[in-house]
N, C-alpha and C. Protein backbone atom coordinates (compact mmCIF):
# COMPACT_ATOMS: atom_id res chain seq x y z
N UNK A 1 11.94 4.21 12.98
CA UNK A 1 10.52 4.19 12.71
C UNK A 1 10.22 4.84 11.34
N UNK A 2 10.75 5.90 11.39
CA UNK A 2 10.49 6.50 9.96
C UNK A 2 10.95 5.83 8.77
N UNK A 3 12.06 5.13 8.82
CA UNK A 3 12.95 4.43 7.69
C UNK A 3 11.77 3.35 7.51
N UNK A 4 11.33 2.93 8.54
CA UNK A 4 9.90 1.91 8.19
C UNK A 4 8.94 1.93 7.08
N UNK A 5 8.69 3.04 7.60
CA UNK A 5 7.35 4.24 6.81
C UNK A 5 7.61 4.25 5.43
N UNK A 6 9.06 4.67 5.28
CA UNK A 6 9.62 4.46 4.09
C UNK A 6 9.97 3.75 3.20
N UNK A 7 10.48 2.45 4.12
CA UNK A 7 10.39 1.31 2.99
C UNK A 7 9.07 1.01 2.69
N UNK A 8 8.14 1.08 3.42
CA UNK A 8 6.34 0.76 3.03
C UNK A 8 6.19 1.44 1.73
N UNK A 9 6.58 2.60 2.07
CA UNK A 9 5.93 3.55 0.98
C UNK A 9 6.75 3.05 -0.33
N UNK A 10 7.98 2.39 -0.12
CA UNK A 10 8.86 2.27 -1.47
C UNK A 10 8.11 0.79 -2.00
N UNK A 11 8.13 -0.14 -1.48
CA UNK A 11 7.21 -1.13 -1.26
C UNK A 11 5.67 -1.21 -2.03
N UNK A 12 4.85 -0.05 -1.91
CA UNK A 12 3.69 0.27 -2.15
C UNK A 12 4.05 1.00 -3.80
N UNK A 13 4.93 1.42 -3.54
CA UNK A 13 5.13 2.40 -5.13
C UNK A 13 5.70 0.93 -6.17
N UNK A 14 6.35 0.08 -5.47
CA UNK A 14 7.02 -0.95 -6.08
C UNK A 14 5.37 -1.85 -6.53
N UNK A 15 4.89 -2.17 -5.72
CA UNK A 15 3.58 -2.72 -6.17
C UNK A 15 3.06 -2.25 -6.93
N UNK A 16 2.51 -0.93 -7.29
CA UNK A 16 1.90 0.24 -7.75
C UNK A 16 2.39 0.09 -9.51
N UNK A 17 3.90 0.16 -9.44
CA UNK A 17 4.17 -0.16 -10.85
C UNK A 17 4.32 -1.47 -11.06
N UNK A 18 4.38 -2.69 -10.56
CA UNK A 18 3.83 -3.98 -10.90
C UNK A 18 3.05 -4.37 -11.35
N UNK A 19 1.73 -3.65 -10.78
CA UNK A 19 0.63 -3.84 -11.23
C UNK A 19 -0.09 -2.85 -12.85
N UNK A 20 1.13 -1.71 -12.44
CA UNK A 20 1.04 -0.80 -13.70
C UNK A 20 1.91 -1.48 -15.78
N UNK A 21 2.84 -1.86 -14.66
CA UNK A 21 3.55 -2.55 -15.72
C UNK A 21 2.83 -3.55 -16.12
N UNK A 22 2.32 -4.55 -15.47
CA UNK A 22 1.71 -5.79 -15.93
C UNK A 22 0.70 -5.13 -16.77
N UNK A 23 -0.23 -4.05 -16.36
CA UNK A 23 -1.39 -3.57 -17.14
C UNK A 23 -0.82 -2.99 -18.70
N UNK A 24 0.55 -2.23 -18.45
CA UNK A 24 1.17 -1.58 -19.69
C UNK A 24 1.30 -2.58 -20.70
N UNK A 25 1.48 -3.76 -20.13
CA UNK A 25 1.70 -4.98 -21.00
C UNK A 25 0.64 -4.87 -21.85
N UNK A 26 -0.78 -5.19 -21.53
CA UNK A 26 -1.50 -5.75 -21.74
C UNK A 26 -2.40 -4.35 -22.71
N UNK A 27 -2.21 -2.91 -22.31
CA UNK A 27 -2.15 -2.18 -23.02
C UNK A 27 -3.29 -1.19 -22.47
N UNK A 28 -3.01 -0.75 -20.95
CA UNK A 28 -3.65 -0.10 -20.56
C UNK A 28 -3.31 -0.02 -19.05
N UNK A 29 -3.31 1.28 -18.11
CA UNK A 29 -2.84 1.27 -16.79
C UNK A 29 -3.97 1.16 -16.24
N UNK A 30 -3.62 0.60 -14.60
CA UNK A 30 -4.94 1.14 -13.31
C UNK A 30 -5.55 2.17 -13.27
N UNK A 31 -6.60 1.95 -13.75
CA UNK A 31 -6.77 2.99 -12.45
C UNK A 31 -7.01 3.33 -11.17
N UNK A 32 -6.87 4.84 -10.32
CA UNK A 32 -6.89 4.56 -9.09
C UNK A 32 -7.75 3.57 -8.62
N UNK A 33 -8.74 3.45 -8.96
CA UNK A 33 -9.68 2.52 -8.45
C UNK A 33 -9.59 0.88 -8.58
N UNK A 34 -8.74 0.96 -9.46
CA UNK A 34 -8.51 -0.26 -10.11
C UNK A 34 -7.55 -0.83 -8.73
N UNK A 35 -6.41 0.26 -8.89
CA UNK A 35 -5.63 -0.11 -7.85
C UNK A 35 -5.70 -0.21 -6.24
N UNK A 36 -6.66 0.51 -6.31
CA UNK A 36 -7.10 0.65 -4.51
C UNK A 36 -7.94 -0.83 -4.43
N UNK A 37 -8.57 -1.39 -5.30
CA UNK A 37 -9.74 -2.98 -5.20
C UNK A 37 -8.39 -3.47 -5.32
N UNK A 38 -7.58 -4.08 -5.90
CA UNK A 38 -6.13 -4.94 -5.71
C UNK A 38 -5.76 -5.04 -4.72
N UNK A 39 -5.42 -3.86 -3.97
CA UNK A 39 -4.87 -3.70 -2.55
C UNK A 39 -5.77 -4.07 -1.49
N UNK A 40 -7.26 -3.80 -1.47
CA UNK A 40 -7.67 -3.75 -0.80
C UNK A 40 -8.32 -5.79 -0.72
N UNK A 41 -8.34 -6.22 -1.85
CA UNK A 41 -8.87 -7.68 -2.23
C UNK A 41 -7.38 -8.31 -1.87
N UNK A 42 -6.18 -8.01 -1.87
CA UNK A 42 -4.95 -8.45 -1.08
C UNK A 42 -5.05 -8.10 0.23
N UNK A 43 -5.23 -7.28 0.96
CA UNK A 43 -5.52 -7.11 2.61
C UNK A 43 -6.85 -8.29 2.82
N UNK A 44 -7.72 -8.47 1.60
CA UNK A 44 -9.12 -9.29 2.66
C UNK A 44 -8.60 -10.44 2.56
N UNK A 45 -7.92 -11.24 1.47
CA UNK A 45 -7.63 -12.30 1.71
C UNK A 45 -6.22 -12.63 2.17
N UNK A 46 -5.40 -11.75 3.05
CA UNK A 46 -4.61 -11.67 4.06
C UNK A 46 -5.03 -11.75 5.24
N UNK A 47 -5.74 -11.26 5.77
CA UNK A 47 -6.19 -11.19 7.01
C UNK A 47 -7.85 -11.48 7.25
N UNK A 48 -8.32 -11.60 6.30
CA UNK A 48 -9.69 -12.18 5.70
C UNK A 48 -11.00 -10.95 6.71
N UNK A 49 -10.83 -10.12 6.18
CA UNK A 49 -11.50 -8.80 6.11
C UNK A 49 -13.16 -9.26 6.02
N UNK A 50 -13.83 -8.55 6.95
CA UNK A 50 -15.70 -8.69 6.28
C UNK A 50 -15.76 -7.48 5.59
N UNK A 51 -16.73 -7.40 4.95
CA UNK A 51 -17.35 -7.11 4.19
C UNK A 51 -17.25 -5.37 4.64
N UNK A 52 -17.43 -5.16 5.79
CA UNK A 52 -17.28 -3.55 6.16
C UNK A 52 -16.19 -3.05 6.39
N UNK A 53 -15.35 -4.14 6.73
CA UNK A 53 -14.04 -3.76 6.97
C UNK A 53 -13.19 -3.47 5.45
N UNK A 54 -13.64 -4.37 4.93
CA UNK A 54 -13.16 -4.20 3.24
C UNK A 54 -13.64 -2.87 2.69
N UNK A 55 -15.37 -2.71 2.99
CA UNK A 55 -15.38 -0.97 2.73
C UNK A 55 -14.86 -0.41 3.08
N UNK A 56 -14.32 0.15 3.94
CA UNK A 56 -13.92 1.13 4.61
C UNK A 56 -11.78 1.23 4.45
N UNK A 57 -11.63 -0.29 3.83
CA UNK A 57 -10.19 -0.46 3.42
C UNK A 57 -10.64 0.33 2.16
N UNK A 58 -11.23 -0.38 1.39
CA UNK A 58 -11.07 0.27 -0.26
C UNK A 58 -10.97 1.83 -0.26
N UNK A 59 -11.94 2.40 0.58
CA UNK A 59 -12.08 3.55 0.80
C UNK A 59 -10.57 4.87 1.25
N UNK A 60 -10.20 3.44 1.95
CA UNK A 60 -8.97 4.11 2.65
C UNK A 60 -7.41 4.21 1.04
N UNK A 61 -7.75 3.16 0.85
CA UNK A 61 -6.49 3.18 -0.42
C UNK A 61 -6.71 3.84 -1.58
N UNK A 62 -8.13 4.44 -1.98
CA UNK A 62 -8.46 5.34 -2.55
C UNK A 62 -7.87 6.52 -2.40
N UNK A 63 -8.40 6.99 -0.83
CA UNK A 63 -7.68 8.59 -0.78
C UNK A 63 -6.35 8.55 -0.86
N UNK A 64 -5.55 7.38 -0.30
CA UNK A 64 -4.39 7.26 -0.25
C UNK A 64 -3.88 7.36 -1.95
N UNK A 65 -4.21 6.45 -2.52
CA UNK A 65 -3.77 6.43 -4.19
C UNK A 65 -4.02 8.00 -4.70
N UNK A 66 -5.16 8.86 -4.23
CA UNK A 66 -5.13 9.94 -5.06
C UNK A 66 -4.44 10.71 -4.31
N UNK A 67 -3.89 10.89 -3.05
CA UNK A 67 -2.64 11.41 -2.57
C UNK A 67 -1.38 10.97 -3.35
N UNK A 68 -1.31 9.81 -3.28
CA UNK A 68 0.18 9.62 -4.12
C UNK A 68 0.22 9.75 -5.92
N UNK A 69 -1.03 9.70 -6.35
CA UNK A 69 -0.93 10.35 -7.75
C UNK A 69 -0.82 11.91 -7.30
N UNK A 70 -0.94 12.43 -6.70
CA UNK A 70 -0.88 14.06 -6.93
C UNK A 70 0.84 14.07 -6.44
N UNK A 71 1.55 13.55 -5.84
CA UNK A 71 3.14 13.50 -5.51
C UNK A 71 3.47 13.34 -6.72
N UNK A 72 2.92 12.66 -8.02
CA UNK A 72 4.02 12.29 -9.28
C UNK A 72 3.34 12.96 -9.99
N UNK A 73 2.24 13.92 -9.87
CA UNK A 73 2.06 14.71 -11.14
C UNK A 73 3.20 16.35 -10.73
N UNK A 74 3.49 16.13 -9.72
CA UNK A 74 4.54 17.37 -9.70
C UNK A 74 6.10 16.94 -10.38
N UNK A 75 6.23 15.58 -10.78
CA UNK A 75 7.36 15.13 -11.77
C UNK A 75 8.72 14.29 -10.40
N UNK A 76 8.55 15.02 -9.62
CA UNK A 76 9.63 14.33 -8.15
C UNK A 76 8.83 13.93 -7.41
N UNK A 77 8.63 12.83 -6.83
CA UNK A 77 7.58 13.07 -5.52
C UNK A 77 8.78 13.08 -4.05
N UNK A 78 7.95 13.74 -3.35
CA UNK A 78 8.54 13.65 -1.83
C UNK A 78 8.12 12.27 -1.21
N UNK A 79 9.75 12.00 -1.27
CA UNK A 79 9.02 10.45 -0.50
C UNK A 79 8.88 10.55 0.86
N UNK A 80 9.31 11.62 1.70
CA UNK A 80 8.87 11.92 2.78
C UNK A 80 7.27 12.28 2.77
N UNK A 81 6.91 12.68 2.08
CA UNK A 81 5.16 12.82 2.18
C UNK A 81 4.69 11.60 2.04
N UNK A 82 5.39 10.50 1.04
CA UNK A 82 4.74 9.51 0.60
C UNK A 82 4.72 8.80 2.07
N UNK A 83 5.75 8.85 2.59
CA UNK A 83 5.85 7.96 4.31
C UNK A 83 4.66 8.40 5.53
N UNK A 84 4.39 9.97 4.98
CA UNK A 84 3.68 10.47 6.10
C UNK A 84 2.29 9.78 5.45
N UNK A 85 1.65 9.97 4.37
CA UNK A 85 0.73 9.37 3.53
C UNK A 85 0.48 7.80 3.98
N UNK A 86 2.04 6.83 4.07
CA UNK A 86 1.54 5.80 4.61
C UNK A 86 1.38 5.21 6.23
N UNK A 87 1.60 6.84 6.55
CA UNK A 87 1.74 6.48 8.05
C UNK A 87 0.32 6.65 8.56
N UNK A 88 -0.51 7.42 8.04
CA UNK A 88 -1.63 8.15 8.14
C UNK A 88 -2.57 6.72 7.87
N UNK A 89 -2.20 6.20 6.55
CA UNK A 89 -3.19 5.02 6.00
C UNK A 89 -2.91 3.76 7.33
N UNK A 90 -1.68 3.38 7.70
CA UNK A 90 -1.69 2.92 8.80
C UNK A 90 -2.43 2.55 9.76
N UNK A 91 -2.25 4.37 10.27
CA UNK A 91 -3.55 4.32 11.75
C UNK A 91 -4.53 3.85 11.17
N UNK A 92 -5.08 4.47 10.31
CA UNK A 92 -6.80 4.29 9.72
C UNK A 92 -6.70 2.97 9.96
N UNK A 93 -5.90 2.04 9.36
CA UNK A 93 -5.80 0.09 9.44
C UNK A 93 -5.93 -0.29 10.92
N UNK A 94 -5.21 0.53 11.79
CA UNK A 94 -5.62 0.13 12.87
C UNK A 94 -6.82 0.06 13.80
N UNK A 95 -7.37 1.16 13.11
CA UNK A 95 -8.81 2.04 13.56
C UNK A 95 -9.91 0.24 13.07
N UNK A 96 -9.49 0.31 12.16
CA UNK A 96 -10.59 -0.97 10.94
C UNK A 96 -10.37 -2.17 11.64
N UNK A 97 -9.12 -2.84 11.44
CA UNK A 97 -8.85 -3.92 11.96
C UNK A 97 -8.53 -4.35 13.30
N UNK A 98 -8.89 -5.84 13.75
CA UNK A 98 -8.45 -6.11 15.06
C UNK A 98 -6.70 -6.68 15.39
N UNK A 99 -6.39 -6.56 16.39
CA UNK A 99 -5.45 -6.26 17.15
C UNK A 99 -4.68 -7.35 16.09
N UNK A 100 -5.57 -8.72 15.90
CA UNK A 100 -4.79 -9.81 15.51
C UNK A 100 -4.45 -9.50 13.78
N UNK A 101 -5.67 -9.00 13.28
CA UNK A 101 -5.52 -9.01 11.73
C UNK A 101 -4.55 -7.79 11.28
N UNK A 102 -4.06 -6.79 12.30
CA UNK A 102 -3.31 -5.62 11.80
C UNK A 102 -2.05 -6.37 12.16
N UNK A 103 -1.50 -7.27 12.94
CA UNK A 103 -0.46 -7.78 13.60
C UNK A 103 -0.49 -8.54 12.01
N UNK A 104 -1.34 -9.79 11.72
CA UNK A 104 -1.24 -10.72 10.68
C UNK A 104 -0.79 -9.36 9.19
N UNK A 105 -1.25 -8.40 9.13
CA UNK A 105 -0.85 -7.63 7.99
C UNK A 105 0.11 -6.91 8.07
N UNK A 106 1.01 -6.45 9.38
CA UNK A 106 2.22 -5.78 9.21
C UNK A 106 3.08 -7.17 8.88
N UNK A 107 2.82 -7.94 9.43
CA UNK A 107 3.79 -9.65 9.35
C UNK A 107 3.89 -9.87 7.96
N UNK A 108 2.79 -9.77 7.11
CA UNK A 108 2.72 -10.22 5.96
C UNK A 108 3.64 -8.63 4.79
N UNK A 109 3.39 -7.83 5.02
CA UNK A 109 3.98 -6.28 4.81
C UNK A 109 5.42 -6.73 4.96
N UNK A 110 6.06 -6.94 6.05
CA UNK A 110 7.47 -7.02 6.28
C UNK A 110 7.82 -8.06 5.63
N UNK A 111 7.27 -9.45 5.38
CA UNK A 111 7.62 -10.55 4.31
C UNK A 111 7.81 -10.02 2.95
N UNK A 112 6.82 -9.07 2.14
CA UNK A 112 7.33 -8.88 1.49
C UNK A 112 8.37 -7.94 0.78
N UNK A 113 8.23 -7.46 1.84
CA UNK A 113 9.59 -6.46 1.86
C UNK A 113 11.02 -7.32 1.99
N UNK A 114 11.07 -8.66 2.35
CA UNK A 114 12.05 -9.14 2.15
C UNK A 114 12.45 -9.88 0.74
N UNK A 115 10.92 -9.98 0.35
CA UNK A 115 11.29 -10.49 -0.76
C UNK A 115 11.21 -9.69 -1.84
N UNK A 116 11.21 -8.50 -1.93
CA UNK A 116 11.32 -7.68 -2.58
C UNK A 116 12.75 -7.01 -3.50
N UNK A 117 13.99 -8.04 -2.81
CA UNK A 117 14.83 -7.23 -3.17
C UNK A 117 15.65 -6.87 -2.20
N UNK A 118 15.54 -6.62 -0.92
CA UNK A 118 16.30 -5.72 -0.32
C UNK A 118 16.07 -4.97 0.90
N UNK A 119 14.43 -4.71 0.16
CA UNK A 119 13.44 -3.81 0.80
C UNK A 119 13.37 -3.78 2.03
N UNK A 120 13.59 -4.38 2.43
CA UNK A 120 13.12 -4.70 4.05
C UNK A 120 14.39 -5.76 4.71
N UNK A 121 14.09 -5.81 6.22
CA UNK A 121 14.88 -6.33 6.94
C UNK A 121 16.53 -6.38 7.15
N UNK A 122 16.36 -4.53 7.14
CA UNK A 122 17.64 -4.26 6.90
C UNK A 122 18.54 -4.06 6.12
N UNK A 123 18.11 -4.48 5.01
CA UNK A 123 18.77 -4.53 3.64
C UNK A 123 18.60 -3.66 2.71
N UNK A 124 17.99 -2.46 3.16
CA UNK A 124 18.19 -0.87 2.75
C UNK A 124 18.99 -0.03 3.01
């Protein structure tokens, strides 16, 4: 279960600089906010989120993003915090979403963890 948590969180950091890199390109990073509407406009049109449910996502990847910026301003982050961080954001998803759309978003989560590389399905 925990190794789960963990590839999420490696997963999420892997996105995180995807979206950072693509911005470095272009000549400027996310910001948190930037990055929490990405994530959160990828969960609505995954599981096709209303309008409150999307508040209360954005909201959620916010605190989450300024949790995991405070792990890399100490120079190492604990990726064990980062797991507990995404274990925490988790529940909250479950709290928001229904039974079917949290099922449709771990499904879609573990896909790309396969295509990630490695990431997932054992291949860590």
């Amino acid at each position: 279960m925990k190794m789960r948590f963990f590839k999420t969180a490696i997963m999420s950091l892997m996105l995180v600089f995807g979206v950072s890199a693509a911005n470095a390109q272009m000549g400027q990073m996310p910001s948190p906010e930037e990055m929490a509407k990405f994530q959160a406009d990828q969960m609505k049109q995954t599981v096709n989120l209303n309008d409150d449910q999307y508040n209360k996502v954005l909201v959620i990847y916010k605190e989450s993003g300024e949790k995991i910026g405070k792990l890399f301003e100490s120079g190492q982050p604990d990726f064990s915090k980062m797991g507990e961080i995404q274990e925490e954001q988790n529940k909250k998803f479950k709290e928001i979403l229904t039974p079917e759309q949290y099922k449709k978003w771990d499904e879609y989560q573990q896909e790309m963890r396969k295509n990630m590389g490695g990431f997932g399905g054992g291949g860590f």
